[in-house]
PDB file of N, CA and C in Angstrom:
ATOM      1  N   UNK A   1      22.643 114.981  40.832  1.00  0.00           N
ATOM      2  CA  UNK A   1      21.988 114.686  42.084  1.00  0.00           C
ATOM      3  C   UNK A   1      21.489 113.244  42.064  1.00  0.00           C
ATOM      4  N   UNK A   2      22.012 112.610  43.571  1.00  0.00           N
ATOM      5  CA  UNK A   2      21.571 111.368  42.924  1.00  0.00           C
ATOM      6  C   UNK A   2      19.974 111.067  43.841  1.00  0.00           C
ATOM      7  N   UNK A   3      19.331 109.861  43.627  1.00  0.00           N
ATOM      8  CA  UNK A   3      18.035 109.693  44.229  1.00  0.00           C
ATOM      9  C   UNK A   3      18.137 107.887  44.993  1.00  0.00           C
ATOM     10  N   UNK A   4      17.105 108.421  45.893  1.00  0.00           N
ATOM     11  CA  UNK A   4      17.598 107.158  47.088  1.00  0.00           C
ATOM     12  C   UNK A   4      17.034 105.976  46.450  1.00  0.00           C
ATOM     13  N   UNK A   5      17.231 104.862  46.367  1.00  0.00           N
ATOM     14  CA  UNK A   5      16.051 103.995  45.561  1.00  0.00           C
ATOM     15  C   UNK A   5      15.101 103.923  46.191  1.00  0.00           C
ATOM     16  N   UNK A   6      13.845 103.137  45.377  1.00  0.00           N
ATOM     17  CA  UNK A   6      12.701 103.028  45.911  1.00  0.00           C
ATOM     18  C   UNK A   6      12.982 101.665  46.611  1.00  0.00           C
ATOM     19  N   UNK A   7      11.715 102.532  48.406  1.00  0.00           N
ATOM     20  CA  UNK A   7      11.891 100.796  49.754  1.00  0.00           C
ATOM     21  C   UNK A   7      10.571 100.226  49.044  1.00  0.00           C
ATOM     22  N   UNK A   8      10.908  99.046  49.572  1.00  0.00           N
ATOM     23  CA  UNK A   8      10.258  98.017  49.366  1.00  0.00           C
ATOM     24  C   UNK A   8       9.194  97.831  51.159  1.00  0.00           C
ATOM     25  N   UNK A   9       8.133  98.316  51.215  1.00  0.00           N
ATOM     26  CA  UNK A   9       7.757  98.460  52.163  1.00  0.00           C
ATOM     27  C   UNK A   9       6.911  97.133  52.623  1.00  0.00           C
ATOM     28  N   UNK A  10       7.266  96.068  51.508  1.00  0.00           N
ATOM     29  CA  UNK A  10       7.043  95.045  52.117  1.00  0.00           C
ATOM     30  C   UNK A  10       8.255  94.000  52.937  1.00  0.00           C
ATOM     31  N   UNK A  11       9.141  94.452  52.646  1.00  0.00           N
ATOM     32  CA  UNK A  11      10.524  93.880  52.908  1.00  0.00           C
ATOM     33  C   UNK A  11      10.236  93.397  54.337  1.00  0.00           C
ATOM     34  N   UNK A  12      10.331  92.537  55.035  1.00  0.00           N
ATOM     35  CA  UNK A  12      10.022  92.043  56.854  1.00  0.00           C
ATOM     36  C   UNK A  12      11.734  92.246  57.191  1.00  0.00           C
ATOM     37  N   UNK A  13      12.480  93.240  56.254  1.00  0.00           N
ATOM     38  CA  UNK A  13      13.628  93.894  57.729  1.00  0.00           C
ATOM     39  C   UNK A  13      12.792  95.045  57.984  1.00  0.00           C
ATOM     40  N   UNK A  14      12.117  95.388  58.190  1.00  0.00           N
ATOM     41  CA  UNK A  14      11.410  96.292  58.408  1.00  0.00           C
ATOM     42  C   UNK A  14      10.672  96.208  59.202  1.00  0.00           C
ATOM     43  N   UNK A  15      10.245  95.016  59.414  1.00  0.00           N
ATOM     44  CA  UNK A  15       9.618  95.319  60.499  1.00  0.00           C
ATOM     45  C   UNK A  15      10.058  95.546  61.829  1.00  0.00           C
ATOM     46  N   UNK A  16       9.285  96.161  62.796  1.00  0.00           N
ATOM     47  CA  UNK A  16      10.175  96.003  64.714  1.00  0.00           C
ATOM     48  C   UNK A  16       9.184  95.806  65.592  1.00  0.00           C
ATOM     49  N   UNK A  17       9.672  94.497  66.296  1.00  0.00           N
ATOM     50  CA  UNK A  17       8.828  93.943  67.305  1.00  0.00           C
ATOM     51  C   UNK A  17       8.884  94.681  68.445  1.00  0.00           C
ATOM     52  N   UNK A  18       8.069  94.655  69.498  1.00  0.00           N
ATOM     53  CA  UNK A  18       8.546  95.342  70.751  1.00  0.00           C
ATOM     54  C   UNK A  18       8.945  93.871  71.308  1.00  0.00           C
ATOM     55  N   UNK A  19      10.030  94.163  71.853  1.00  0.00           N
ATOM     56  CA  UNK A  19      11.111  94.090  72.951  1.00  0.00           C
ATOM     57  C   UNK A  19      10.682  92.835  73.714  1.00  0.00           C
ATOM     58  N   UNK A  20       9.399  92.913  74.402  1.00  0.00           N
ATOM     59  CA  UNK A  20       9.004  91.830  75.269  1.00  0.00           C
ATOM     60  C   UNK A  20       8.494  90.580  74.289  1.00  0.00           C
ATOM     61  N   UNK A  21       9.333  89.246  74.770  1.00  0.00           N
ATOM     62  CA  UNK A  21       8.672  88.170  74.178  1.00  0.00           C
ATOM     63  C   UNK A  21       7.541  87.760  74.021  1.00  0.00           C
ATOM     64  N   UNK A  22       6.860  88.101  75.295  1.00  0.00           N
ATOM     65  CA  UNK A  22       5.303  87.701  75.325  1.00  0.00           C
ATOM     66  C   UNK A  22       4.311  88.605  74.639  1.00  0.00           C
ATOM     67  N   UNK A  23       4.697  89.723  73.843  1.00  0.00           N
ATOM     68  CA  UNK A  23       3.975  90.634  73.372  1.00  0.00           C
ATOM     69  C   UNK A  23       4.235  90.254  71.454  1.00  0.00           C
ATOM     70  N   UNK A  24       3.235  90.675  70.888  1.00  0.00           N
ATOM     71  CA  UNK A  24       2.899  90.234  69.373  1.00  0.00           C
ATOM     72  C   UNK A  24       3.381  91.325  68.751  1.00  0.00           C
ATOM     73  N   UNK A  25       2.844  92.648  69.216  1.00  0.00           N
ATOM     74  CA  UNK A  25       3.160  94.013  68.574  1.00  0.00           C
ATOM     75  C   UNK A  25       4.353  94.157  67.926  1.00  0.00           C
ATOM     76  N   UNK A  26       4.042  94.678  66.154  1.00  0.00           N
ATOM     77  CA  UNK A  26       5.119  95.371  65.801  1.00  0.00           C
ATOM     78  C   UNK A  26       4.585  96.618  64.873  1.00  0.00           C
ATOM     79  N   UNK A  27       5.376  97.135  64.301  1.00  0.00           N
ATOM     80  CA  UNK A  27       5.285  97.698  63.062  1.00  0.00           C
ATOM     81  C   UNK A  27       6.214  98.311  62.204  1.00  0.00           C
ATOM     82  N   UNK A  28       6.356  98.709  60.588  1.00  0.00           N
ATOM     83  CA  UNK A  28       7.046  99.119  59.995  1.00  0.00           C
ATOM     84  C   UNK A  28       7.740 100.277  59.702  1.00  0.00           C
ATOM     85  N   UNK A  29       9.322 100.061  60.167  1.00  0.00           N
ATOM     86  CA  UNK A  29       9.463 101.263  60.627  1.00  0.00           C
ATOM     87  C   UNK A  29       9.887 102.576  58.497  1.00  0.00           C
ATOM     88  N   UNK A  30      10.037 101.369  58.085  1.00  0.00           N
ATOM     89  CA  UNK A  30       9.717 101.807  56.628  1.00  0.00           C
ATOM     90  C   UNK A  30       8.667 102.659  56.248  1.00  0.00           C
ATOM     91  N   UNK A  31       7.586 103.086  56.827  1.00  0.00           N
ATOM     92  CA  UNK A  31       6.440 103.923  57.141  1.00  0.00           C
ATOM     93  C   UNK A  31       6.932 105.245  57.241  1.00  0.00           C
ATOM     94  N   UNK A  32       7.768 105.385  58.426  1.00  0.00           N
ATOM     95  CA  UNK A  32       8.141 106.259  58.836  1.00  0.00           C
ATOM     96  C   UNK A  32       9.462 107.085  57.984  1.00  0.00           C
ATOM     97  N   UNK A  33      10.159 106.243  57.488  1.00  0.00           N
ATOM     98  CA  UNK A  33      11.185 106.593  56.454  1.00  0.00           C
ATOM     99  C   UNK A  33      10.721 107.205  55.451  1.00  0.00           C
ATOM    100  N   UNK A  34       9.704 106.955  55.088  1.00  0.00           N
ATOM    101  CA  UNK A  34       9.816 107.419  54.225  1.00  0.00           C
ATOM    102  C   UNK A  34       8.499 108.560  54.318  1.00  0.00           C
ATOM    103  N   UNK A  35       8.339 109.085  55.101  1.00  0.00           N
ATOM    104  CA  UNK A  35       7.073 110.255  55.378  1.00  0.00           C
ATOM    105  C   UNK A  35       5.533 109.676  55.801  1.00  0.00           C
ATOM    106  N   UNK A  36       5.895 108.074  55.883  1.00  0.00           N
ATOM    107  CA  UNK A  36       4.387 107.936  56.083  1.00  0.00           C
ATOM    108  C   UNK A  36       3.711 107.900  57.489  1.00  0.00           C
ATOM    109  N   UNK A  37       2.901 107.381  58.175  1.00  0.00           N
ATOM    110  CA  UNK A  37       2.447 107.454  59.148  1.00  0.00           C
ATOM    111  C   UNK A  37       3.068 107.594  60.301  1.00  0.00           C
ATOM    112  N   UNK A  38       3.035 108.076  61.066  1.00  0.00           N
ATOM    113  CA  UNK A  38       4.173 108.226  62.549  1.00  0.00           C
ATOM    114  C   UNK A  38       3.314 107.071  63.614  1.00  0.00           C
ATOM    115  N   UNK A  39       3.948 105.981  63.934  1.00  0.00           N
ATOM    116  CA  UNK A  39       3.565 105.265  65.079  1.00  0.00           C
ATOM    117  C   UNK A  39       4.131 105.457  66.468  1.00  0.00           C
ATOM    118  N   UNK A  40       2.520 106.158  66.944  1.00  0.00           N
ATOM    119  CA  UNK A  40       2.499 106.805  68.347  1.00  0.00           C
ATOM    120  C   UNK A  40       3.160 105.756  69.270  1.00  0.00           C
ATOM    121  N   UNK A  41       3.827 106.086  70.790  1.00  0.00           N
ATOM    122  CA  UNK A  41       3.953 105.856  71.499  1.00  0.00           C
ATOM    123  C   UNK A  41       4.753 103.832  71.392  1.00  0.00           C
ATOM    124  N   UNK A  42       5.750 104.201  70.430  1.00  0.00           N
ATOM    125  CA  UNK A  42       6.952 102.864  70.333  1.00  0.00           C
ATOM    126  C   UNK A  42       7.843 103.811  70.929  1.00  0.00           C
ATOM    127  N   UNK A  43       9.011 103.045  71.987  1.00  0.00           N
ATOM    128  CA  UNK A  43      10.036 103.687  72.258  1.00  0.00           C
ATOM    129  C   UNK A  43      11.329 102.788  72.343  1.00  0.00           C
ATOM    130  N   UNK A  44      12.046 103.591  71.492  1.00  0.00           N
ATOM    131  CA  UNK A  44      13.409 102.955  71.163  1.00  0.00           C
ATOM    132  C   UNK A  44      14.698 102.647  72.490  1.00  0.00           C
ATOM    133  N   UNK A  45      14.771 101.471  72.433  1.00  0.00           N
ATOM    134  CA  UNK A  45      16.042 101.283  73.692  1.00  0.00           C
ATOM    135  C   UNK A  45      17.080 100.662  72.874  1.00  0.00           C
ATOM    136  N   UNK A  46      17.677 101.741  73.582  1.00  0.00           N
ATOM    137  CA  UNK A  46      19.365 101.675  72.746  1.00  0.00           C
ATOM    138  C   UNK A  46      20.419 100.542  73.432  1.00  0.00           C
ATOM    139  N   UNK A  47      19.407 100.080  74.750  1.00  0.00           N
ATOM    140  CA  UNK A  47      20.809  99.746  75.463  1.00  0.00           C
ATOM    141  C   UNK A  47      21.783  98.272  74.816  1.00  0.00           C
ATOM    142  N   UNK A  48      20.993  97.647  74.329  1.00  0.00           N
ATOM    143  CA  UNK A  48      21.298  96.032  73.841  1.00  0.00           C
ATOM    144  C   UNK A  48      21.562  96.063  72.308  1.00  0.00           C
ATOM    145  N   UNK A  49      20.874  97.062  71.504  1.00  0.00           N
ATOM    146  CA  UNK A  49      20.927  96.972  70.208  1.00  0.00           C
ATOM    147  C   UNK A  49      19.692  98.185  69.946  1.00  0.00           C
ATOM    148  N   UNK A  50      19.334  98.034  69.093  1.00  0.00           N
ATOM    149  CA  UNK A  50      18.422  99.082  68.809  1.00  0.00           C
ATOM    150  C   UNK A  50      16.547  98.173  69.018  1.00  0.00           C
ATOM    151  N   UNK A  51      16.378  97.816  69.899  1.00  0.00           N
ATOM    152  CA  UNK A  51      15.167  97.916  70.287  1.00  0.00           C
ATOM    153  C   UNK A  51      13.998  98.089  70.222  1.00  0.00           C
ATOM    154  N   UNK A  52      13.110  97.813  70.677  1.00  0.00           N
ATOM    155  CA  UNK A  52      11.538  98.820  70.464  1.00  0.00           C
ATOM    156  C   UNK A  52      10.384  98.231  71.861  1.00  0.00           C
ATOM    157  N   UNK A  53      10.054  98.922  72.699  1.00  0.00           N
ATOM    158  CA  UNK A  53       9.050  98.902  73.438  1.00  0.00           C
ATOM    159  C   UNK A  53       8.038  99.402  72.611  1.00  0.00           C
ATOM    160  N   UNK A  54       6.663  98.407  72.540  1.00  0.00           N
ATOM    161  CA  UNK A  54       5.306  99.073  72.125  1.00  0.00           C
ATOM    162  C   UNK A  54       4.323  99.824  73.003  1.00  0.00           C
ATOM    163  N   UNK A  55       3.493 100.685  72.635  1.00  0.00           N
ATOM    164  CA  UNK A  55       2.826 101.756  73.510  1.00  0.00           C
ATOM    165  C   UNK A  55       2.299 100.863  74.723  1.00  0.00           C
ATOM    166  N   UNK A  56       1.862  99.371  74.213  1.00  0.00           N
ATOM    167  CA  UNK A  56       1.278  99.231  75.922  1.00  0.00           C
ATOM    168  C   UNK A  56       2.693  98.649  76.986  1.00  0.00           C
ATOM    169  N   UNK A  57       3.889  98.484  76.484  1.00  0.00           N
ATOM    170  CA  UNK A  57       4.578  97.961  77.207  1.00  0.00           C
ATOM    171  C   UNK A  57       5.768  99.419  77.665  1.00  0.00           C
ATOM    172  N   UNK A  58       5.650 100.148  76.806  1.00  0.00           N
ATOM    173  CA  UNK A  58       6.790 101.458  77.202  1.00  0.00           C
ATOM    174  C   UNK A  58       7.083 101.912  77.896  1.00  0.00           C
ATOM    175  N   UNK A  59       5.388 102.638  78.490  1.00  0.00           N
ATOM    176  CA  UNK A  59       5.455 103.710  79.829  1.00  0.00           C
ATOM    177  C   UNK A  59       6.594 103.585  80.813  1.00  0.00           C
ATOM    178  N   UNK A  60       6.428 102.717  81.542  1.00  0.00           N
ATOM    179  CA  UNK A  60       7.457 102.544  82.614  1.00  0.00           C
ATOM    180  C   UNK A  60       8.753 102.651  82.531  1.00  0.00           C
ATOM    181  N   UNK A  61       9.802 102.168  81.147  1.00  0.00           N
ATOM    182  CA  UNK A  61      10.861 102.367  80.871  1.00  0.00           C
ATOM    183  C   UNK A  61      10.962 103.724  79.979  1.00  0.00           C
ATOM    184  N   UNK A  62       9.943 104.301  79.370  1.00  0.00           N
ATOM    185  CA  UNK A  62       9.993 105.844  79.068  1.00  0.00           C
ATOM    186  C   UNK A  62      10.107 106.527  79.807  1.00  0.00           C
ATOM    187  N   UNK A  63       9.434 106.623  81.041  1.00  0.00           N
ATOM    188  CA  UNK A  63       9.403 107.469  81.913  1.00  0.00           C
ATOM    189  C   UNK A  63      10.310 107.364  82.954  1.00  0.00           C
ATOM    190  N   UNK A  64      11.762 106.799  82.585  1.00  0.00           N
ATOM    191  CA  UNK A  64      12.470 105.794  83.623  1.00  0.00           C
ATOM    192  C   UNK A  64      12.738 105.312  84.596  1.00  0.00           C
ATOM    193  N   UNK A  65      11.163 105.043  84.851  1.00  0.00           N
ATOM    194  CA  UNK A  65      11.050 104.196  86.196  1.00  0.00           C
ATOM    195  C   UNK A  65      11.758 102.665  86.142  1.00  0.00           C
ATOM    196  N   UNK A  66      11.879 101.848  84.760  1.00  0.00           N
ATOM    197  CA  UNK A  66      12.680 100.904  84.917  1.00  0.00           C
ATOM    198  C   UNK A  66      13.439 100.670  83.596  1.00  0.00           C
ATOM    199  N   UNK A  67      14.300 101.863  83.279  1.00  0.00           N
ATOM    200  CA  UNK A  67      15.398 102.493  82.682  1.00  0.00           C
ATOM    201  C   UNK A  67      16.675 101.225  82.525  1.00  0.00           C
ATOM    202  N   UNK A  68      16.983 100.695  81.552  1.00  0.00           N
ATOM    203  CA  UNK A  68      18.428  99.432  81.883  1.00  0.00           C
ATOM    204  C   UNK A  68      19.633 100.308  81.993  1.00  0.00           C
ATOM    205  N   UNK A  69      20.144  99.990  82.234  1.00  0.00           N
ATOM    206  CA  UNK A  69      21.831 100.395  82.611  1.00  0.00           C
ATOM    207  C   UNK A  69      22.914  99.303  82.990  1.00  0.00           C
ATOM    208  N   UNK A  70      24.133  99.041  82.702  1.00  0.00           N
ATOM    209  CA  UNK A  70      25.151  98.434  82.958  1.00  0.00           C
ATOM    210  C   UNK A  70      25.538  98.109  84.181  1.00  0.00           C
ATOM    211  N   UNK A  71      25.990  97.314  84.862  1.00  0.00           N
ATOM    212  CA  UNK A  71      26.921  97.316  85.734  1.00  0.00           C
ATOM    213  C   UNK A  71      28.071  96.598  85.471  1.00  0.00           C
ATOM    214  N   UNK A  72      28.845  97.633  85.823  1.00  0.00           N
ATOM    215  CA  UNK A  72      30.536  97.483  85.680  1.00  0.00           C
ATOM    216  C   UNK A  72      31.135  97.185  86.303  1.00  0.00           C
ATOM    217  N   UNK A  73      32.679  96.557  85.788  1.00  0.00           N
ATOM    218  CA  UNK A  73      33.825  96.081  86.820  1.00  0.00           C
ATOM    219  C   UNK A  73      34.587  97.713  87.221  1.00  0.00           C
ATOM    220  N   UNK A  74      34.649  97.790  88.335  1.00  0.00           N
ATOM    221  CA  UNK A  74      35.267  98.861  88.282  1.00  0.00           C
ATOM    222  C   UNK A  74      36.121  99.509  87.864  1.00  0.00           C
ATOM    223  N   UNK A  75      37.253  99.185  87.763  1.00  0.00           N
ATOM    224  CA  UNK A  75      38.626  99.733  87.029  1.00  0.00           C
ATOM    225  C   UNK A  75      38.997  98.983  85.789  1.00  0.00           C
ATOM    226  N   UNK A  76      38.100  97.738  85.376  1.00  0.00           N
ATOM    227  CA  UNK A  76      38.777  97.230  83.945  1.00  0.00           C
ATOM    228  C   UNK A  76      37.685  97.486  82.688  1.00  0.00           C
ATOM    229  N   UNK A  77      36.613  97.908  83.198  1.00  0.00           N
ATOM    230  CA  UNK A  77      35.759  98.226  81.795  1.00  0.00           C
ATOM    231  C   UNK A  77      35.236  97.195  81.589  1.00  0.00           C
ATOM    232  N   UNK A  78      34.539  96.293  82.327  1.00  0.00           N
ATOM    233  CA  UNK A  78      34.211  95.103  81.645  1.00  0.00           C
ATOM    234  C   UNK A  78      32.616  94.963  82.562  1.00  0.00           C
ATOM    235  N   UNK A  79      31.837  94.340  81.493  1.00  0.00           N
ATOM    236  CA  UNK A  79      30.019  94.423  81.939  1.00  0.00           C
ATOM    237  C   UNK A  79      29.957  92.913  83.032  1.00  0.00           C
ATOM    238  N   UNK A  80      29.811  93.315  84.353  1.00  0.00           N
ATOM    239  CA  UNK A  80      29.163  92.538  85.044  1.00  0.00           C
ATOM    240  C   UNK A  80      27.570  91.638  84.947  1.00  0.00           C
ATOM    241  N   UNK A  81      26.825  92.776  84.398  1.00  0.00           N
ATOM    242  CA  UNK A  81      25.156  92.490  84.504  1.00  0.00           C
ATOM    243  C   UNK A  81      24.616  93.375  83.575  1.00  0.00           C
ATOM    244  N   UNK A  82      23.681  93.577  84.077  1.00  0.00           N
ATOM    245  CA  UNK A  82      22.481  94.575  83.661  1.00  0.00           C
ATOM    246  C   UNK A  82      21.837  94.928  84.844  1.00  0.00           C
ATOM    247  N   UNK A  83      21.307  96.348  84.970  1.00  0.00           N
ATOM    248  CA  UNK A  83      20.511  96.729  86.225  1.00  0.00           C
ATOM    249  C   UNK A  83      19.401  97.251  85.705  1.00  0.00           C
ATOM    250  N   UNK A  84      18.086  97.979  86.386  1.00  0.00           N
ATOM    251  CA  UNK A  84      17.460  98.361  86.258  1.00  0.00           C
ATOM    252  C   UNK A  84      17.227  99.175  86.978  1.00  0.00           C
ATOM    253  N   UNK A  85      16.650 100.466  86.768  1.00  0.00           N
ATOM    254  CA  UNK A  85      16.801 102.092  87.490  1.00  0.00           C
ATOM    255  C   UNK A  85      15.492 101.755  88.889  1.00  0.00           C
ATOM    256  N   UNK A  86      14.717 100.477  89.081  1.00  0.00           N
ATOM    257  CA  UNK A  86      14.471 100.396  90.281  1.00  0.00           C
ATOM    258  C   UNK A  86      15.171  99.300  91.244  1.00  0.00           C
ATOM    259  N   UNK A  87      16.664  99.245  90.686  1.00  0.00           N
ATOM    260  CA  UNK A  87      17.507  98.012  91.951  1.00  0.00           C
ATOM    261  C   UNK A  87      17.667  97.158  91.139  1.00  0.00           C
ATOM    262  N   UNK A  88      16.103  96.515  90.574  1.00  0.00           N
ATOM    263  CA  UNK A  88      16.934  95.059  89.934  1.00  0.00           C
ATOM    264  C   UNK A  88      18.295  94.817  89.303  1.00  0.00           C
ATOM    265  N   UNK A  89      18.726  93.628  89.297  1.00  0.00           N
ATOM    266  CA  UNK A  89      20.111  93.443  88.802  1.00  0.00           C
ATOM    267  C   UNK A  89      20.466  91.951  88.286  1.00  0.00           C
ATOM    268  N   UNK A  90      20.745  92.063  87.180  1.00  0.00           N
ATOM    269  CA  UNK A  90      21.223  89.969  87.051  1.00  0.00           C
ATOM    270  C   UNK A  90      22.683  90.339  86.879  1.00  0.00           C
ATOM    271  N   UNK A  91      23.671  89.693  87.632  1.00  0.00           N
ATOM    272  CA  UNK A  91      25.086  89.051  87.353  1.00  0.00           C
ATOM    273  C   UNK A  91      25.038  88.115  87.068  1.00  0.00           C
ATOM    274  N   UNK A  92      25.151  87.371  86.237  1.00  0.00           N
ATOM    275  CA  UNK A  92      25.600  86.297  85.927  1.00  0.00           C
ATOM    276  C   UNK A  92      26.662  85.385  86.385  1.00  0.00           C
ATOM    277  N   UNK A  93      27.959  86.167  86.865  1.00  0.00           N
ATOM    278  CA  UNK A  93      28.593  85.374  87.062  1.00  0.00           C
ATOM    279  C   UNK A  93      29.866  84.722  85.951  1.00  0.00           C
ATOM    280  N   UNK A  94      29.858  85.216  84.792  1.00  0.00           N
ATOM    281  CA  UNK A  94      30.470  85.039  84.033  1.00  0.00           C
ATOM    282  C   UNK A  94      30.367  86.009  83.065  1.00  0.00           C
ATOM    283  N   UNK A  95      30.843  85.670  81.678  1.00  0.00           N
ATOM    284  CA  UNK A  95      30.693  86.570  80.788  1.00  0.00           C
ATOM    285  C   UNK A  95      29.192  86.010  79.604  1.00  0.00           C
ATOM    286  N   UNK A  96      28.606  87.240  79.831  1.00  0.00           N
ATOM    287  CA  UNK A  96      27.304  87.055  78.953  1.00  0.00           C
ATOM    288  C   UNK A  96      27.134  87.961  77.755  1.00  0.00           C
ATOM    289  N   UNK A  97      26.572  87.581  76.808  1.00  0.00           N
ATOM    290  CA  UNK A  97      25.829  87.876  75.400  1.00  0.00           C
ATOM    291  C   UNK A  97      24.692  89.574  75.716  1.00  0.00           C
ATOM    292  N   UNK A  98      24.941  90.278  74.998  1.00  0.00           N
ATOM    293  CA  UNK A  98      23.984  91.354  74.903  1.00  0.00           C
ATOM    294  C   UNK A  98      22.511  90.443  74.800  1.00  0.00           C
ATOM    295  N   UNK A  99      22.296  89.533  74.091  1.00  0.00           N
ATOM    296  CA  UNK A  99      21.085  88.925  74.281  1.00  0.00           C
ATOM    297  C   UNK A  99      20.026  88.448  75.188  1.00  0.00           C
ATOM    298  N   UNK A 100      21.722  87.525  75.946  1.00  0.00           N
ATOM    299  CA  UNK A 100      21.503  87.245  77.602  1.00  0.00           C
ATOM    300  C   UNK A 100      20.969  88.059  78.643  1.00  0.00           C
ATOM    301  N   UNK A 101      21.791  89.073  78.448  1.00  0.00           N
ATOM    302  CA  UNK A 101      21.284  90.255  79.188  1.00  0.00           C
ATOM    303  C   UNK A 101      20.000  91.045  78.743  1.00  0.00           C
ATOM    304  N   UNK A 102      19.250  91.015  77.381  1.00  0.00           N
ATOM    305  CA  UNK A 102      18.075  91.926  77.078  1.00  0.00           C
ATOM    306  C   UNK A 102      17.258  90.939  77.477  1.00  0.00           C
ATOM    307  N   UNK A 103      17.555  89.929  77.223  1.00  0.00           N
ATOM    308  CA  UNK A 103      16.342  88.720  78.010  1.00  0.00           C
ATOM    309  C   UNK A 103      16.436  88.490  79.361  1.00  0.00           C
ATOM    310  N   UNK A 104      17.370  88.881  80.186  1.00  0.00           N
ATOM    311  CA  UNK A 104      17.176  89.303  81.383  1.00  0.00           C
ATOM    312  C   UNK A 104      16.313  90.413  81.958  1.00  0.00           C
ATOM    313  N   UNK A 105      16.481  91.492  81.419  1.00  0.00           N
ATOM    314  CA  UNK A 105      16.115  92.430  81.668  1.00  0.00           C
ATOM    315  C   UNK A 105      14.469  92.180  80.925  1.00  0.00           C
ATOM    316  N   UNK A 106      13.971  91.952  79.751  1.00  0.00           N
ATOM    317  CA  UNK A 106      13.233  91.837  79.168  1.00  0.00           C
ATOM    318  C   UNK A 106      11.983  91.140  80.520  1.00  0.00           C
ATOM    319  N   UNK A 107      12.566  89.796  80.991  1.00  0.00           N
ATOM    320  CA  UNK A 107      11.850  88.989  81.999  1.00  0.00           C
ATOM    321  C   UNK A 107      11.421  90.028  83.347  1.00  0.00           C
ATOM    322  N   UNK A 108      12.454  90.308  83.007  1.00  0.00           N
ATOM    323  CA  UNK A 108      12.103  91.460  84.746  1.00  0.00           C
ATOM    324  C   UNK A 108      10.708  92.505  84.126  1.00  0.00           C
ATOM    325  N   UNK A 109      10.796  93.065  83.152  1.00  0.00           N
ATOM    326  CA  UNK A 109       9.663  93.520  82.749  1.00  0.00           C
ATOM    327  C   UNK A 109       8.403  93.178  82.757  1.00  0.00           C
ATOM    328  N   UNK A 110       8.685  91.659  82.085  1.00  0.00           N
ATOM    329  CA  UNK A 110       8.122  91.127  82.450  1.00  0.00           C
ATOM    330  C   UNK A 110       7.104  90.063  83.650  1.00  0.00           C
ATOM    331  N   UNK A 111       7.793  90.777  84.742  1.00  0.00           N
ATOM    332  CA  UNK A 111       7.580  90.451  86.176  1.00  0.00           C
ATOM    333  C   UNK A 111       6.626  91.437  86.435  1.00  0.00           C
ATOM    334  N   UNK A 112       7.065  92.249  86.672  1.00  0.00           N
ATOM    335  CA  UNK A 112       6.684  93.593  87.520  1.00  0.00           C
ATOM    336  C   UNK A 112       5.316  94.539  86.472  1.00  0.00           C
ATOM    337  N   UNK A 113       4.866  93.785  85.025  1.00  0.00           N
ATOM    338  CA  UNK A 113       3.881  94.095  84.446  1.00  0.00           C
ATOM    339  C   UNK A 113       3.551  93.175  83.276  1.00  0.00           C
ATOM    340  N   UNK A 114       2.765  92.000  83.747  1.00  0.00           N
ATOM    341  CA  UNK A 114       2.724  91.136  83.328  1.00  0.00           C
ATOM    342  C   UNK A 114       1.151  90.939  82.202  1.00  0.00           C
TER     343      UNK A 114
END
C-alpha cells in the first residue's frame, strides 16, 4: 500500500485568490486536502479555469443571478464572448484569451457590486 507524501502547507500553489482583482482574499486550499479546516462560503467557477469567488464577493454568482456562460458561433463551435445570466455580454470582436474573457466578466462584477 502505498502513502501520499507529506503537503507542504506552506507551498503558495496553494494558495486561491478570489477571482475579483480588487479583492485581497484568499486561502489555502491545502487545508482542506488534507482534513483541515473547511473555508465557508468560497465558490468555485469552473468557467475560465478553476477559479474562486470569496464569501463577500460569491453570493450573486452562487445563486446565479450573474452566472458566466459562453456565447457561441452558431454552427462552427467557436467562443464569440462571454455572457452573464443577467444580459451582460463582451464580444470582442475577434479571437480572445480565457483570461480576456475572466477579466471581462470579472469587471462586470465588478460594476454591478463594487
Amino acid at each position: 500500500m502505498s502513502t501520499l507524501p507529506e503537503i507542504d502547507l506552506t507551498d503558495p500553489g496553494y494558495i486561491r485568490h478570489c477571482l475579483r482583482p480588487d479583492c485581497t482574499a484568499w486561502f489555502n486550499i491545502a487545508y482542506q486536502m488534507t482534513g483541515g479546516p473547511y473555508v465557508e462560503g468560497w465558490h468555485m467557477v469552473r468557467m475560465f479555469s478553476l477559479d474562486y469567488l470569496c464569501p463577500q464577493h460569491s453570493r450573486r454568482v452562487a445563486n446565479g443571478d450573474h452566472a458566466p456562460g459562453w456565447i457561441w458561433d452558431g454552427g462552427h463551435g467557436q467562443v464569440l464572448g462571454v455572457r452573464c445570466a443577467c444580459e451582460w455580454a463582451w464580444e470582442p470582436g475577434r479571437s480572445a484569451t480565457n483570461g480576456e474573457h475572466r477579466e471581462q466578466w470579472a469587471g462586470h462584477l465588478i460594476q454591478i457590486d463594487p
